[in-house]
PDB file of N, CA and C in Angstrom:
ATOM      1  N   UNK A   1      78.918  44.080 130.510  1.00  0.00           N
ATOM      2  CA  UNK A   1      79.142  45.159 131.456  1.00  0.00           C
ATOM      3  C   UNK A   1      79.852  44.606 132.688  1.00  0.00           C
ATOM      4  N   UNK A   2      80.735  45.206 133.004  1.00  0.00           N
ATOM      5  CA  UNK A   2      81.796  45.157 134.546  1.00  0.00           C
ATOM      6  C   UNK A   2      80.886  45.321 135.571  1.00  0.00           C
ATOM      7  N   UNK A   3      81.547  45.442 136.575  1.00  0.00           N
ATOM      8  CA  UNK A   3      81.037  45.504 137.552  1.00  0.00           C
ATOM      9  C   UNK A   3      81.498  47.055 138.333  1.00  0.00           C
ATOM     10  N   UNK A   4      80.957  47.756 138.914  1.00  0.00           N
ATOM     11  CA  UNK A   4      81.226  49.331 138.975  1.00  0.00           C
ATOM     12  C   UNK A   4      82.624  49.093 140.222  1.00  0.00           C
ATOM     13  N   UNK A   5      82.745  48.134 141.003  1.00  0.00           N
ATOM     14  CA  UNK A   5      84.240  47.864 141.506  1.00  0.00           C
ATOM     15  C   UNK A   5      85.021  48.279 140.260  1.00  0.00           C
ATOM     16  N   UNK A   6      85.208  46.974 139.493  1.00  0.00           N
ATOM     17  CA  UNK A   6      85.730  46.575 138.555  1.00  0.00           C
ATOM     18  C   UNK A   6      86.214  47.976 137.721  1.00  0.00           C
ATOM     19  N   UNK A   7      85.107  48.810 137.803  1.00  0.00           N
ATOM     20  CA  UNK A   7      85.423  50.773 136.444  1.00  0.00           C
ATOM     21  C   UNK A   7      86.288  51.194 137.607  1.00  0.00           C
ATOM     22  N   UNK A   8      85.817  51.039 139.324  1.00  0.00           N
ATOM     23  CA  UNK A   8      86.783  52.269 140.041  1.00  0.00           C
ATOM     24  C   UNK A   8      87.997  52.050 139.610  1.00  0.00           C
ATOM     25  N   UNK A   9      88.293  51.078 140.016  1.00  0.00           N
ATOM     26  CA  UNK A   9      89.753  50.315 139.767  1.00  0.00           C
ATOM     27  C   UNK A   9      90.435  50.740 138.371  1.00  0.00           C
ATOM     28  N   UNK A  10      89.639  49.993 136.978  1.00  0.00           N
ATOM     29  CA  UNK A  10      90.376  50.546 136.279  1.00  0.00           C
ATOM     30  C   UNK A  10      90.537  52.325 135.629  1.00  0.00           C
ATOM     31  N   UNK A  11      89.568  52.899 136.435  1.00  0.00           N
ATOM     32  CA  UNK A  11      90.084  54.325 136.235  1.00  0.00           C
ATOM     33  C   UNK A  11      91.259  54.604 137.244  1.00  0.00           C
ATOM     34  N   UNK A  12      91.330  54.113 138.031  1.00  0.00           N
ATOM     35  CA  UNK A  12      92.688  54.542 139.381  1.00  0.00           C
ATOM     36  C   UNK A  12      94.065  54.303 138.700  1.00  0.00           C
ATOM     37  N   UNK A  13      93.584  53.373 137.480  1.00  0.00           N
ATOM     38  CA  UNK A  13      95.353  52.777 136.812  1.00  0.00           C
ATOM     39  C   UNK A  13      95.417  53.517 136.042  1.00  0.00           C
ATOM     40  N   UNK A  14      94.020  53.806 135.191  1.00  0.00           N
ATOM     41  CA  UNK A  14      94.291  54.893 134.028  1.00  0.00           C
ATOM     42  C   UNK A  14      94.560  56.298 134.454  1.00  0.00           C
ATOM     43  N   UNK A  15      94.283  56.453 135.425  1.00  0.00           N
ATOM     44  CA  UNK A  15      94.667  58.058 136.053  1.00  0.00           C
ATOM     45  C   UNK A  15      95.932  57.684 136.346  1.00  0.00           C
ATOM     46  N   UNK A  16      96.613  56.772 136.938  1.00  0.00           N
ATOM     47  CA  UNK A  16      98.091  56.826 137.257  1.00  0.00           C
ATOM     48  C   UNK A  16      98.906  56.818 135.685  1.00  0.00           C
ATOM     49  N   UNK A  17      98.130  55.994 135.080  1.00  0.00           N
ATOM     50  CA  UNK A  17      99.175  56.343 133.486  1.00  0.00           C
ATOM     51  C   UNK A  17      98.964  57.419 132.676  1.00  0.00           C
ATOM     52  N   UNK A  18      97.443  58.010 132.475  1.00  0.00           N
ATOM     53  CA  UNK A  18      97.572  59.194 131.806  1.00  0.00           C
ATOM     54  C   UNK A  18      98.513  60.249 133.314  1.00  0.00           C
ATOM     55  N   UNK A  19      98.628  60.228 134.453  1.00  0.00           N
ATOM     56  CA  UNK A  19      99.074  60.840 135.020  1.00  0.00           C
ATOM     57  C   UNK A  19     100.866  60.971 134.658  1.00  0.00           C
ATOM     58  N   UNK A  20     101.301  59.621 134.586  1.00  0.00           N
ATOM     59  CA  UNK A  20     102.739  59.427 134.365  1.00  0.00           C
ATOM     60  C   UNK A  20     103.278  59.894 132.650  1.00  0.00           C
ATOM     61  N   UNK A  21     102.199  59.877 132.078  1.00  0.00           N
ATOM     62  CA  UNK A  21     102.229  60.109 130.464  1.00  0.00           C
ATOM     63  C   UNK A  21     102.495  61.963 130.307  1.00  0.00           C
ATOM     64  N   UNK A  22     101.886  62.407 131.230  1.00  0.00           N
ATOM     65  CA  UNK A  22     101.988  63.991 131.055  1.00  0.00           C
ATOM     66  C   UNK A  22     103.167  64.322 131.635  1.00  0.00           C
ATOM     67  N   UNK A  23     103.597  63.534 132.754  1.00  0.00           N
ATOM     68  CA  UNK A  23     104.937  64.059 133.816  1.00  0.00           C
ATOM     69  C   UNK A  23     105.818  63.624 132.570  1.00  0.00           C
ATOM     70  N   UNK A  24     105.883  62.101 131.981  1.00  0.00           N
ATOM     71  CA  UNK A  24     106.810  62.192 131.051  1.00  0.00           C
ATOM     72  C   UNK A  24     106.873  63.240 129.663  1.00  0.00           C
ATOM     73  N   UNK A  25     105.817  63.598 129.199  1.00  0.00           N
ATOM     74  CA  UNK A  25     106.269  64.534 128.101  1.00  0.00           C
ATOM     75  C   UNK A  25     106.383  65.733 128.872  1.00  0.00           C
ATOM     76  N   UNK A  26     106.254  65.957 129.946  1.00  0.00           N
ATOM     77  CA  UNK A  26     106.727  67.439 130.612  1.00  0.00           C
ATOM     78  C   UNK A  26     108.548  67.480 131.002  1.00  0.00           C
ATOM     79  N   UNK A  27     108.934  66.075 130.961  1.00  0.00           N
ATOM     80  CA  UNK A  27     110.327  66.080 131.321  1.00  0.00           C
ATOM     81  C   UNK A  27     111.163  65.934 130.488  1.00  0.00           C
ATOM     82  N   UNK A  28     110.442  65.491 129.416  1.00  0.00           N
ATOM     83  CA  UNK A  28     111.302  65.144 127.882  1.00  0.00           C
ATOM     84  C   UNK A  28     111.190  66.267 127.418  1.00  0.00           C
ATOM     85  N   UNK A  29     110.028  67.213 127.712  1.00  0.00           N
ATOM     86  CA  UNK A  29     110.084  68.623 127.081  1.00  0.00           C
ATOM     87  C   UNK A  29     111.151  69.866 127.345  1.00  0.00           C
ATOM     88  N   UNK A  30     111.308  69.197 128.816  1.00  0.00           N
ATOM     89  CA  UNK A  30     112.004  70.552 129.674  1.00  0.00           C
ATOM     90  C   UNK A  30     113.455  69.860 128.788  1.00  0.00           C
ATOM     91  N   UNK A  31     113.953  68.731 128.952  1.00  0.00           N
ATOM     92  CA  UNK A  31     115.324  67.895 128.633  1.00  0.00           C
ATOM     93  C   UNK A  31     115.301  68.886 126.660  1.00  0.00           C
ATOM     94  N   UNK A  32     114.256  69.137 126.444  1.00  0.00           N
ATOM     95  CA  UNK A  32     114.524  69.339 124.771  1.00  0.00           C
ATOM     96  C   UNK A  32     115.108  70.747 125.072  1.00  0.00           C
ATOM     97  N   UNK A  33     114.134  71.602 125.775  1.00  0.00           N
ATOM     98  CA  UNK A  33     114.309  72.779 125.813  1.00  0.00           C
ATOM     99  C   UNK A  33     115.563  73.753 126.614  1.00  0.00           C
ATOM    100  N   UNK A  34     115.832  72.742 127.213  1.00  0.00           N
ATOM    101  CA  UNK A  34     117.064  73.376 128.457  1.00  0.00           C
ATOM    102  C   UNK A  34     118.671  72.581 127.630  1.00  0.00           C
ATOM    103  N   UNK A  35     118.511  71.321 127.500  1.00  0.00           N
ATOM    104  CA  UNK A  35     119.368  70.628 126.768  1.00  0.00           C
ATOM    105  C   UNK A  35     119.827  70.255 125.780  1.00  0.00           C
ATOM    106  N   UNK A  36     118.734  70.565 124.880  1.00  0.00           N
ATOM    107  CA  UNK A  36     118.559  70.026 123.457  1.00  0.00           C
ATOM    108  C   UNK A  36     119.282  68.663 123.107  1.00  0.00           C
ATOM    109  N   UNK A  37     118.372  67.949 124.327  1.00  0.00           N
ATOM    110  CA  UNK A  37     118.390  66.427 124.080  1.00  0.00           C
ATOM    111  C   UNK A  37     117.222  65.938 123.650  1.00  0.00           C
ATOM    112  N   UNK A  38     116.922  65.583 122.939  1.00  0.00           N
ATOM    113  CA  UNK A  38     115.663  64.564 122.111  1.00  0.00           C
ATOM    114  C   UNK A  38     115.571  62.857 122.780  1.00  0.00           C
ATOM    115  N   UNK A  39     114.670  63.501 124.197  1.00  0.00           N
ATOM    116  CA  UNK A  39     115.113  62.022 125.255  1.00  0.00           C
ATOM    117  C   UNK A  39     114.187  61.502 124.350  1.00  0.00           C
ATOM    118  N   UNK A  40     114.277  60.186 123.545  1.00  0.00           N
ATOM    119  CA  UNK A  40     113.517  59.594 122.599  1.00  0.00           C
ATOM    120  C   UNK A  40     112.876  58.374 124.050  1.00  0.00           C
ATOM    121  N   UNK A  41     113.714  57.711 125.128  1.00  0.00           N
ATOM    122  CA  UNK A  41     113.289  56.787 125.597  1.00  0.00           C
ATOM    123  C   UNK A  41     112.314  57.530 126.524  1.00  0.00           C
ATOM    124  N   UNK A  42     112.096  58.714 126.882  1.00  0.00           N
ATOM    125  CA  UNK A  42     111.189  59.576 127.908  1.00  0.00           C
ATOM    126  C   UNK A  42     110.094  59.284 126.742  1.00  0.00           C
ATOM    127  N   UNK A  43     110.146  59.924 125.547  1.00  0.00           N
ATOM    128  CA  UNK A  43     108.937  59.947 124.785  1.00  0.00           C
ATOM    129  C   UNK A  43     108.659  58.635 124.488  1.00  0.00           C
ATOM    130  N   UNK A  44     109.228  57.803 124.412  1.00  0.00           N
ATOM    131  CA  UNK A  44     108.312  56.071 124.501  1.00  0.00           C
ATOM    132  C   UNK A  44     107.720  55.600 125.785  1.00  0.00           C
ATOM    133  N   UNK A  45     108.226  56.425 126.912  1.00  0.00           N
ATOM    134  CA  UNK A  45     107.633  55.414 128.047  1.00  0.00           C
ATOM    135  C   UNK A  45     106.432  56.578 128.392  1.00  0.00           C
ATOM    136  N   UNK A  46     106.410  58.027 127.581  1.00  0.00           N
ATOM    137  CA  UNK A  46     105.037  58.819 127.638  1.00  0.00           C
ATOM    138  C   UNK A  46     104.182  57.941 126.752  1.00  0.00           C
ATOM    139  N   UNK A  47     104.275  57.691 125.791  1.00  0.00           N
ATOM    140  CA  UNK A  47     103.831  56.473 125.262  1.00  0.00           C
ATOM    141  C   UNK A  47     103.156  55.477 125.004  1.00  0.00           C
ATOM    142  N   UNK A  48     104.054  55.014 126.320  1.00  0.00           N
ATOM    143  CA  UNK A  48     103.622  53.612 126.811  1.00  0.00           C
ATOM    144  C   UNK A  48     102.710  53.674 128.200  1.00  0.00           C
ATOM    145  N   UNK A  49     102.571  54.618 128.806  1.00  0.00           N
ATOM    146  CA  UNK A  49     101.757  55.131 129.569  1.00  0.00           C
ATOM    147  C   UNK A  49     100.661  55.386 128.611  1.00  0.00           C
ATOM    148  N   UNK A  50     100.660  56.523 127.653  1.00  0.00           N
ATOM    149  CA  UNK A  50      99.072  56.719 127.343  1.00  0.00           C
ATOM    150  C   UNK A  50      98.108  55.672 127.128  1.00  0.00           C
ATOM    151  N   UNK A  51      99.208  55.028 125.797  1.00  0.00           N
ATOM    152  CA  UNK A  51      98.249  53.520 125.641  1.00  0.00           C
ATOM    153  C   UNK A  51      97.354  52.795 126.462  1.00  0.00           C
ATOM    154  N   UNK A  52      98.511  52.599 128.019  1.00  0.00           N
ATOM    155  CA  UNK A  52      98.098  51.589 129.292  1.00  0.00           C
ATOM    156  C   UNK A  52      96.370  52.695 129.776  1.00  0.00           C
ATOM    157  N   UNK A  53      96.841  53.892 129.944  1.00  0.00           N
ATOM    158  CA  UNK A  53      95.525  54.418 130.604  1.00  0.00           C
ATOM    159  C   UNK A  53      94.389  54.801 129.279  1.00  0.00           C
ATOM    160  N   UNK A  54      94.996  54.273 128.457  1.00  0.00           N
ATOM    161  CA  UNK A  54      93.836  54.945 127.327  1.00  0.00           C
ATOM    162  C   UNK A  54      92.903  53.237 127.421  1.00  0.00           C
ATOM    163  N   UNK A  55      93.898  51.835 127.170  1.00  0.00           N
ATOM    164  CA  UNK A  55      93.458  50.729 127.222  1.00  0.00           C
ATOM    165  C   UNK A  55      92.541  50.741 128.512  1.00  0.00           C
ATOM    166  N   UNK A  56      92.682  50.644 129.781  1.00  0.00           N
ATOM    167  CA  UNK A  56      91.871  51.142 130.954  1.00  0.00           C
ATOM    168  C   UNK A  56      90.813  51.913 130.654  1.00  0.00           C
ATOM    169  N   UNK A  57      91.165  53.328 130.162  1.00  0.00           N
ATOM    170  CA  UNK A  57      89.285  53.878 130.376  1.00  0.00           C
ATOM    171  C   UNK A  57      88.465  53.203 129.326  1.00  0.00           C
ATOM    172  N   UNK A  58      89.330  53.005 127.639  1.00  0.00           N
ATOM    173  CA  UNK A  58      88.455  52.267 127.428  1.00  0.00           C
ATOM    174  C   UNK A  58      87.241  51.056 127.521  1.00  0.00           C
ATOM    175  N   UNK A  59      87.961  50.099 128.516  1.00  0.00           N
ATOM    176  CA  UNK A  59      87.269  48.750 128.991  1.00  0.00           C
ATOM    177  C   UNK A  59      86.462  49.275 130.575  1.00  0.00           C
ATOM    178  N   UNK A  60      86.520  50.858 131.183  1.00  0.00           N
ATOM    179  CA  UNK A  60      85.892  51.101 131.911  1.00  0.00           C
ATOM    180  C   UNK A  60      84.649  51.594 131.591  1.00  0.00           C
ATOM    181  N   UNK A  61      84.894  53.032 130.540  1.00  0.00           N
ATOM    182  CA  UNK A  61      83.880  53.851 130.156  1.00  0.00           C
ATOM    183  C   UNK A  61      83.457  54.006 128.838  1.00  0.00           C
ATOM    184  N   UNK A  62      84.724  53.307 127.867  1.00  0.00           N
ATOM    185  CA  UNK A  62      84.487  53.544 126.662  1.00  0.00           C
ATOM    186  C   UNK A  62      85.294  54.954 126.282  1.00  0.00           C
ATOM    187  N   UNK A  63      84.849  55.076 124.435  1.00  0.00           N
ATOM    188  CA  UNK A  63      85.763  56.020 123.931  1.00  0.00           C
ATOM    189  C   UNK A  63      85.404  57.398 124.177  1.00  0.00           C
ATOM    190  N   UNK A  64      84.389  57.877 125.114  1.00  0.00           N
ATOM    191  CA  UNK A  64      83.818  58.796 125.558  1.00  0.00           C
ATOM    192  C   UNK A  64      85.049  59.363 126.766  1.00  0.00           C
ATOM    193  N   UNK A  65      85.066  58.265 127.397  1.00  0.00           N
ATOM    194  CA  UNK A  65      85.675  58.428 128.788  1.00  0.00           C
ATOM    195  C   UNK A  65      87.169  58.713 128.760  1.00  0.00           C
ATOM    196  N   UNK A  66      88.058  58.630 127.542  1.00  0.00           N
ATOM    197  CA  UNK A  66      88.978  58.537 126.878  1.00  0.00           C
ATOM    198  C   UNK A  66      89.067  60.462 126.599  1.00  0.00           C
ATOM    199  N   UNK A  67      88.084  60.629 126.398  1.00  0.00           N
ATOM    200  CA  UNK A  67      88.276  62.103 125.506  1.00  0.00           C
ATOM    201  C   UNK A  67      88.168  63.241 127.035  1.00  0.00           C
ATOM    202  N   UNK A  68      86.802  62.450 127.701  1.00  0.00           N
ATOM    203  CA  UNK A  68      86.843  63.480 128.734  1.00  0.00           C
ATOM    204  C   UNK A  68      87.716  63.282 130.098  1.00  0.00           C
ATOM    205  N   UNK A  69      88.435  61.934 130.379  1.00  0.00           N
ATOM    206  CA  UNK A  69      89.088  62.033 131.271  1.00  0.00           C
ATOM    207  C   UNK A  69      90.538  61.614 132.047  1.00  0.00           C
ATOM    208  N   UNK A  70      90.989  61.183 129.938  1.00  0.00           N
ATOM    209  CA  UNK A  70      92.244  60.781 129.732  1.00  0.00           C
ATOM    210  C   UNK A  70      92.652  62.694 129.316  1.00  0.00           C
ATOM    211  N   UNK A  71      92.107  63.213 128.564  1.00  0.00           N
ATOM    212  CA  UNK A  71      93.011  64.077 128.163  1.00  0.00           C
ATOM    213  C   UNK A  71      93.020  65.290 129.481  1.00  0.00           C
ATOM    214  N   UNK A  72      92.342  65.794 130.551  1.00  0.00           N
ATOM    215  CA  UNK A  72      92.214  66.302 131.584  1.00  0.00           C
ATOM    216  C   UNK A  72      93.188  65.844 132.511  1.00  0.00           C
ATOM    217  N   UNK A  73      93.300  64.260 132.839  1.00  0.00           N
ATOM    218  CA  UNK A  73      94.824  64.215 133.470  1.00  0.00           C
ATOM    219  C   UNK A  73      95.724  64.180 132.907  1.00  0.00           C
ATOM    220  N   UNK A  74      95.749  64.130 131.639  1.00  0.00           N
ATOM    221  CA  UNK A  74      97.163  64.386 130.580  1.00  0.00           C
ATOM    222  C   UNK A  74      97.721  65.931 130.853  1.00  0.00           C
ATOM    223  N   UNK A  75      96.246  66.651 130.676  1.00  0.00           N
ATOM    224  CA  UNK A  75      96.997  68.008 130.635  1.00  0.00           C
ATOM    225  C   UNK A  75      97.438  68.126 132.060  1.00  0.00           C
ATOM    226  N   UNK A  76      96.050  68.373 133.204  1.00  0.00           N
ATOM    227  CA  UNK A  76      96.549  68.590 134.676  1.00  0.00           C
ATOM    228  C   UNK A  76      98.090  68.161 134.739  1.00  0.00           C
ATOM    229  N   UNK A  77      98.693  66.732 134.492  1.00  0.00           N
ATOM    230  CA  UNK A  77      99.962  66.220 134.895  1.00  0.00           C
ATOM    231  C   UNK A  77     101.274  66.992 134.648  1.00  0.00           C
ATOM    232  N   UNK A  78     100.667  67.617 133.146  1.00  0.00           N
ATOM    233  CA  UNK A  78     101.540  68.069 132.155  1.00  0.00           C
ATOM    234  C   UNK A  78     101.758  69.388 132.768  1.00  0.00           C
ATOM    235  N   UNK A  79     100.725  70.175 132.996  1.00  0.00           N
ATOM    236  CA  UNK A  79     101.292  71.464 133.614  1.00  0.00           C
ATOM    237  C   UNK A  79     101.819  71.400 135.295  1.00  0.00           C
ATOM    238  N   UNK A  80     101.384  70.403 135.730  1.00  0.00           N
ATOM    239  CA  UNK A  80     101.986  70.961 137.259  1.00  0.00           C
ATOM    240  C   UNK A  80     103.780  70.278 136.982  1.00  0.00           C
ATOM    241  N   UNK A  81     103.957  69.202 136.497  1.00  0.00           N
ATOM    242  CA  UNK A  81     105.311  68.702 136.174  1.00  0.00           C
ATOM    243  C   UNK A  81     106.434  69.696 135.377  1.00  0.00           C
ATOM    244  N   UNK A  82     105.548  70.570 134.511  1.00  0.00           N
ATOM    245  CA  UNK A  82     105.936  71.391 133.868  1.00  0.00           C
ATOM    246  C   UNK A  82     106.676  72.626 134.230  1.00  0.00           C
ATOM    247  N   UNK A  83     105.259  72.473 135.104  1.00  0.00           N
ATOM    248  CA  UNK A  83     105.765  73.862 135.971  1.00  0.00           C
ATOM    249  C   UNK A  83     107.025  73.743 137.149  1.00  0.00           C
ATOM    250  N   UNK A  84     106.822  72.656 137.431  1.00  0.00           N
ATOM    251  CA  UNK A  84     107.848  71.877 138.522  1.00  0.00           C
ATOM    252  C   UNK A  84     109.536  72.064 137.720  1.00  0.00           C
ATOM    253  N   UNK A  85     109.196  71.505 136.492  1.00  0.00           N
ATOM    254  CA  UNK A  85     111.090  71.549 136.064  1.00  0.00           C
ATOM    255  C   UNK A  85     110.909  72.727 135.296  1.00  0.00           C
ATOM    256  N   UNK A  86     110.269  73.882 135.702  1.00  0.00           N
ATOM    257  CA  UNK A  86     110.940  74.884 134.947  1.00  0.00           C
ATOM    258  C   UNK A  86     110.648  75.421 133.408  1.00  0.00           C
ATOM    259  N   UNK A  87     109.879  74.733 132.873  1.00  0.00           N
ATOM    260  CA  UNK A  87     109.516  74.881 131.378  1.00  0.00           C
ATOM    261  C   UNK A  87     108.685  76.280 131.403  1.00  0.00           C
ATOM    262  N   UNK A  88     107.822  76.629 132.427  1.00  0.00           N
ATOM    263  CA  UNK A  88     106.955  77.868 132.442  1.00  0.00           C
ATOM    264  C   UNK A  88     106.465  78.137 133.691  1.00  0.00           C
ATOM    265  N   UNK A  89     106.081  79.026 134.492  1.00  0.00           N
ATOM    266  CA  UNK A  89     105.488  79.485 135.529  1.00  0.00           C
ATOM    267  C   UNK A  89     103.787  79.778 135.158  1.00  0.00           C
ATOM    268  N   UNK A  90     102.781  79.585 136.134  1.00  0.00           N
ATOM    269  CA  UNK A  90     102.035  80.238 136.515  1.00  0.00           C
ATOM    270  C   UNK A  90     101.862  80.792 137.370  1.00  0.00           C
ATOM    271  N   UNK A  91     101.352  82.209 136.796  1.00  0.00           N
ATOM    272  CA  UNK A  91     101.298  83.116 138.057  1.00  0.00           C
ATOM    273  C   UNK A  91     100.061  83.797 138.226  1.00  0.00           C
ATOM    274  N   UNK A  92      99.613  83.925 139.137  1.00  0.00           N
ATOM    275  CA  UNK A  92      98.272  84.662 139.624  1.00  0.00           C
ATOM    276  C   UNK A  92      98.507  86.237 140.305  1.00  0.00           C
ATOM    277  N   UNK A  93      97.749  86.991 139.827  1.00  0.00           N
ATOM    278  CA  UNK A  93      97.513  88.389 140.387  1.00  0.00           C
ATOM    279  C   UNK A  93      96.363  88.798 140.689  1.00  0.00           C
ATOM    280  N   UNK A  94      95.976  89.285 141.816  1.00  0.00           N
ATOM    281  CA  UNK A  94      94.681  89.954 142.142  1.00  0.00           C
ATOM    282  C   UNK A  94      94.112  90.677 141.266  1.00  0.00           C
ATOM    283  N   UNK A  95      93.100  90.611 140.439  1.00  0.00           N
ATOM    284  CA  UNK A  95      92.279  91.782 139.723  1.00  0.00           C
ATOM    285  C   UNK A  95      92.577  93.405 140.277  1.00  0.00           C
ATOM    286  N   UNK A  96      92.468  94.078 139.453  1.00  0.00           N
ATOM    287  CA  UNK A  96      93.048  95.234 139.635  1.00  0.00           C
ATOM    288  C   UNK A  96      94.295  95.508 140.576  1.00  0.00           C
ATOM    289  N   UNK A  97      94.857  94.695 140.746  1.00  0.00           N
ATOM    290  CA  UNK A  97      96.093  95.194 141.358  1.00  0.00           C
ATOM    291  C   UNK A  97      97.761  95.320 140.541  1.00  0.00           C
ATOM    292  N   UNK A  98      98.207  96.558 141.162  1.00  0.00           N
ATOM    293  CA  UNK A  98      99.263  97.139 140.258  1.00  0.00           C
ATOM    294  C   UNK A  98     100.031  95.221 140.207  1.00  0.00           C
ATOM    295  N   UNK A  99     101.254  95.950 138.928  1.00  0.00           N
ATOM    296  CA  UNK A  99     101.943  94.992 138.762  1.00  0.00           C
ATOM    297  C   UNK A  99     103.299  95.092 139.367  1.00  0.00           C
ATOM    298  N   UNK A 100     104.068  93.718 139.714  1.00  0.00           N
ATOM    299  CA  UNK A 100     105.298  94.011 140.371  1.00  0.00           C
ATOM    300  C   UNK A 100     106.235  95.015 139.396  1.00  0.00           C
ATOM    301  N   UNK A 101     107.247  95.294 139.593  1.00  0.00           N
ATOM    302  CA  UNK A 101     108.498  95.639 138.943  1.00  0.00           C
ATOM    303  C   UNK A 101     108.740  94.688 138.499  1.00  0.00           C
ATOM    304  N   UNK A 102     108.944  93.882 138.319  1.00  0.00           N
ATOM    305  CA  UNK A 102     109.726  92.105 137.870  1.00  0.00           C
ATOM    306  C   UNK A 102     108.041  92.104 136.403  1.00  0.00           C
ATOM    307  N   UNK A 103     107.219  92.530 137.464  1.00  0.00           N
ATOM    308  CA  UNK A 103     106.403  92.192 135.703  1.00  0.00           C
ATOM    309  C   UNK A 103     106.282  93.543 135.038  1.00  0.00           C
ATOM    310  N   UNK A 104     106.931  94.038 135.116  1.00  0.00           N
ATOM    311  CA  UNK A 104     106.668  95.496 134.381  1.00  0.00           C
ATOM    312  C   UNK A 104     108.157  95.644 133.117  1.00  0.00           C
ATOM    313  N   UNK A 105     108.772  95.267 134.052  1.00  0.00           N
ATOM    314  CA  UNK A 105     110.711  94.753 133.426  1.00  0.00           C
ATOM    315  C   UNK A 105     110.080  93.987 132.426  1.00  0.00           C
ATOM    316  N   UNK A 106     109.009  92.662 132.054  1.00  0.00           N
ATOM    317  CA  UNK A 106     108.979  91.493 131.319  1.00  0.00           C
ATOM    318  C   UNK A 106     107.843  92.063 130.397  1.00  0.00           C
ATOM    319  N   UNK A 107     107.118  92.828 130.426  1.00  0.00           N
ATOM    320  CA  UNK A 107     106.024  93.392 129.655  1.00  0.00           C
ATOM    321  C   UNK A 107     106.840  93.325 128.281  1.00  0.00           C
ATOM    322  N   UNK A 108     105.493  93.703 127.140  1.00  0.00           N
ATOM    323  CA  UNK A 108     106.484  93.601 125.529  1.00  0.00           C
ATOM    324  C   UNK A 108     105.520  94.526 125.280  1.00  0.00           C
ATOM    325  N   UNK A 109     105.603  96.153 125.541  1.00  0.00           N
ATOM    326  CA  UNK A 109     105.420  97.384 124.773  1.00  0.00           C
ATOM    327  C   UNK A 109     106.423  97.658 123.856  1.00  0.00           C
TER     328      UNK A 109
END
């Protein structure tokens, strides 16, 4: 057993690589979808990120820690990067409140 320094630390690296692992398949995604380029070197260095933060939580928390807090910053990364270049919007509306024109135009009746 480490020393609980020793876990902060290596979760701070594994959050920066599962973090960099989601921004990269969010940019190789947008590059497929806008460009129809197949950035093959984006999808190796998503990659090469997961590995690095998957190697990290493992030797912090084990394969537990892997499931619950590699794939949570994978996704978190993945949608705000996502959302950043354009691949999809989220949008929020008040409960019961009418809808814009702009979402009424996009509806599929």
């Amino acid at each position: 057993m480490i020393g609980a320094g020793l876990d902060i630390i290596l979760l701070t690296f594994a959050l920066v690589g599962f973090g960099g692992a989601g921004a990269s398949l969010a940019v190789a995604r947008a590059r497929w979808l806008h460009e129809g380029d197949r950035d093959v070197g984006m999808w190796g260095v998503a990659a090469m990120l997961l590995v690095f933060g998957t190697l990290c939580t493992l030797v912090a928390t084990g394969l537990s820690g892997i499931c619950a807090f590699g794939s949570v910053a994978v996704w978190a990364s993945y949608v705000l990067m996502a959302q950043h270049v354009g691949v999809f919007r989220v949008e929020v509306r008040a409960a019961g409140g009418a809808p814009t024109p702009e979402e009424e135009s996009r509806s599929f009746s």
